[in-house]
Structure formats: C-alpha cells, structure tokens
C-alpha atoms as a PDB file:
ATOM      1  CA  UNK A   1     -15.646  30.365  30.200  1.00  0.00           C
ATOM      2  CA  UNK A   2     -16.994  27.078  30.275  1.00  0.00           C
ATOM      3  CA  UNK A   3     -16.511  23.878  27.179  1.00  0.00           C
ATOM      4  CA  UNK A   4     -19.304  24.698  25.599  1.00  0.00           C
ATOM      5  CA  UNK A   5     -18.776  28.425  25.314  1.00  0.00           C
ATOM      6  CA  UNK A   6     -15.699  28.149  23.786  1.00  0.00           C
ATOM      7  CA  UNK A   7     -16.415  25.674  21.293  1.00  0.00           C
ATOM      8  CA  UNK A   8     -19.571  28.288  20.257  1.00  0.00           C
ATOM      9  CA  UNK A   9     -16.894  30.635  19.943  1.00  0.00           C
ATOM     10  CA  UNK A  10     -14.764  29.112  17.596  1.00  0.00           C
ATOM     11  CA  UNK A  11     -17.457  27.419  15.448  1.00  0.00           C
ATOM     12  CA  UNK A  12     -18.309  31.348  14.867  1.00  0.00           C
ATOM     13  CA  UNK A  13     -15.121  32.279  14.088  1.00  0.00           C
ATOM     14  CA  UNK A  14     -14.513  29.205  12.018  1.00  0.00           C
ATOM     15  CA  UNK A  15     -17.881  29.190  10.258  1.00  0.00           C
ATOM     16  CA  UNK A  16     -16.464  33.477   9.101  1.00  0.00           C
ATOM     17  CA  UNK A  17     -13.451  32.298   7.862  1.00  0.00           C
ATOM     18  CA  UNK A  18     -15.258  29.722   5.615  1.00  0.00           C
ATOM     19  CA  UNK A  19     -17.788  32.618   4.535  1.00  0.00           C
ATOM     20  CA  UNK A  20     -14.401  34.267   3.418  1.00  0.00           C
ATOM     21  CA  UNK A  21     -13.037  31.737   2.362  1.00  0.00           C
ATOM     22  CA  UNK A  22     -15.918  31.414  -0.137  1.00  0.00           C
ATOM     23  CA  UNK A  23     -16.872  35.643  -0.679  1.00  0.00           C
ATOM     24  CA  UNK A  24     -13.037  36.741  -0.452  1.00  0.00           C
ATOM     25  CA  UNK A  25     -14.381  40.176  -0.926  1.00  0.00           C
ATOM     26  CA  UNK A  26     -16.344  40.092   2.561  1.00  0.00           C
ATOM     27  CA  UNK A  27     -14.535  41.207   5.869  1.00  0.00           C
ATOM     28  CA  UNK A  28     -14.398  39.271   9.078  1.00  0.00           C
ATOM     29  CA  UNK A  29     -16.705  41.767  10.447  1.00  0.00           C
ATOM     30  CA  UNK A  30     -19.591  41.154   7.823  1.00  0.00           C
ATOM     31  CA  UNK A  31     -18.788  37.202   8.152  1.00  0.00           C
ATOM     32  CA  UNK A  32     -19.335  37.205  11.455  1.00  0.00           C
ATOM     33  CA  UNK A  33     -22.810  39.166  10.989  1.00  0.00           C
ATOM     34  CA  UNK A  34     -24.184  36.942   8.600  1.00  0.00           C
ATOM     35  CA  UNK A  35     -23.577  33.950  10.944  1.00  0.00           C
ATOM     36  CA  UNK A  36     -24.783  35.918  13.743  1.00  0.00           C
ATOM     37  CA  UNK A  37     -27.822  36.978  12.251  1.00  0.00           C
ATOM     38  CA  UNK A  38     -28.538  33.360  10.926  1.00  0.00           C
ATOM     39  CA  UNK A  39     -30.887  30.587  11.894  1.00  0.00           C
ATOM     40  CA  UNK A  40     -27.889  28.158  11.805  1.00  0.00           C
ATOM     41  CA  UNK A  41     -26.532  30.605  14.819  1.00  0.00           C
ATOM     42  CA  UNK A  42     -29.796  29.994  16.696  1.00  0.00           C
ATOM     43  CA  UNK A  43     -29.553  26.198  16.210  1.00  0.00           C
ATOM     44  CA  UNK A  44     -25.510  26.363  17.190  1.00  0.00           C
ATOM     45  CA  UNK A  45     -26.686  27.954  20.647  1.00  0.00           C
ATOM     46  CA  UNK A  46     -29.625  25.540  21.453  1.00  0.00           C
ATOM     47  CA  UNK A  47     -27.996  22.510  23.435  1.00  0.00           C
ATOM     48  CA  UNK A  48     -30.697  19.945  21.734  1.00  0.00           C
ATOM     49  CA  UNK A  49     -28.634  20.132  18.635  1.00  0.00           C
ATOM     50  CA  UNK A  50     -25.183  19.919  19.836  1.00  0.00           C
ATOM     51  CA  UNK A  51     -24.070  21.163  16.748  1.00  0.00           C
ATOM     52  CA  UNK A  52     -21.077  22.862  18.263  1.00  0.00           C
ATOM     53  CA  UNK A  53     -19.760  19.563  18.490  1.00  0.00           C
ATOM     54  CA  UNK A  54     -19.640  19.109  15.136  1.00  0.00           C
ATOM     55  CA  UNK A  55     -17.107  19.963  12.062  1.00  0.00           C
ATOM     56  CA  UNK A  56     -16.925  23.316  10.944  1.00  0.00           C
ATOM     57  CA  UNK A  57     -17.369  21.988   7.774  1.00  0.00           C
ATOM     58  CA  UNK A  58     -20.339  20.315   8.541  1.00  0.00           C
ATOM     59  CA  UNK A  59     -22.083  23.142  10.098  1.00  0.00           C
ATOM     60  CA  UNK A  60     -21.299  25.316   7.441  1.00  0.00           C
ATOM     61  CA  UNK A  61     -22.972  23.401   4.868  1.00  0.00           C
ATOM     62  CA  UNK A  62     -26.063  24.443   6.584  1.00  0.00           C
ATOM     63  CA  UNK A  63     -25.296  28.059   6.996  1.00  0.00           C
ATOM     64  CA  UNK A  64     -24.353  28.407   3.143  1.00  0.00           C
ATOM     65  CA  UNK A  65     -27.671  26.601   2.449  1.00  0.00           C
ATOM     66  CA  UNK A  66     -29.226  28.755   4.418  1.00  0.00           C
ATOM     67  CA  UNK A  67     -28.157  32.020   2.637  1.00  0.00           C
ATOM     68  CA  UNK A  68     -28.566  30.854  -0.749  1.00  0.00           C
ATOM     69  CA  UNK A  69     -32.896  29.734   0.091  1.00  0.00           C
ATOM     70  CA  UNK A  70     -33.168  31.613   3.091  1.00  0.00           C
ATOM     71  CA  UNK A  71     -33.947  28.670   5.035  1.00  0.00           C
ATOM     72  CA  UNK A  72     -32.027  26.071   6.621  1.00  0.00           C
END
C-alpha cells in the first residue's frame, strides 16, 4: 500500500469517528457510508486537491457542510 493510500485510509476512518463524534447515535458502519457516498470523498481521492494531506479537522469541516446544504 503506497503513502497516499494509507493516508486516504485514515482520513476515512478519521473523518467517521468525527461523524460520531458529532451523531453519537450513528455506527461506524453508517459513518463510513456517509463519507463514502460524499462529494468531499470524491475530492479526498482526486490528487489535484491533496486534501489527504490535510487535518482531519479541516477536511471535516467540509464534509459536515456538505451534509447540512448538500453541497460542498
């Protein structure tokens, strides 16, 4: 598994745990949908944005926007 692939990997997982962090009532199975399933996903995969490089934090300020308007 290369760099990049793992750092995907745990901005996913670290972008669920902040969904439950925030929804306590959603499982880490549903968390890790909604990120899946989400534009901000899209944008973590596309090399342009290098946003796996980023914070969790920061990242996840765009996926929460994104699920409370539907767009990012």
């Amino acid at each position: 598994m290369s760099e990049r692939e793992q750092m995907t990997l745990d901005m996913v997982k670290n972008l669920a745990l902040l969904l439950q962090e925030d929804n306590p009532s959603l499982t880490m199975e549903q968390a890790l949908s909604m990120v899946i399933n989400s534009d901000t996903y899209q944008r973590i995969l596309n090399d342009d944005t290098q946003l796996y490089y980023q914070s969790p934090r920061y990242v996840y300020s765009f996926l929460s926007g994104e699920l409370k308007t539907g767009k990012i």
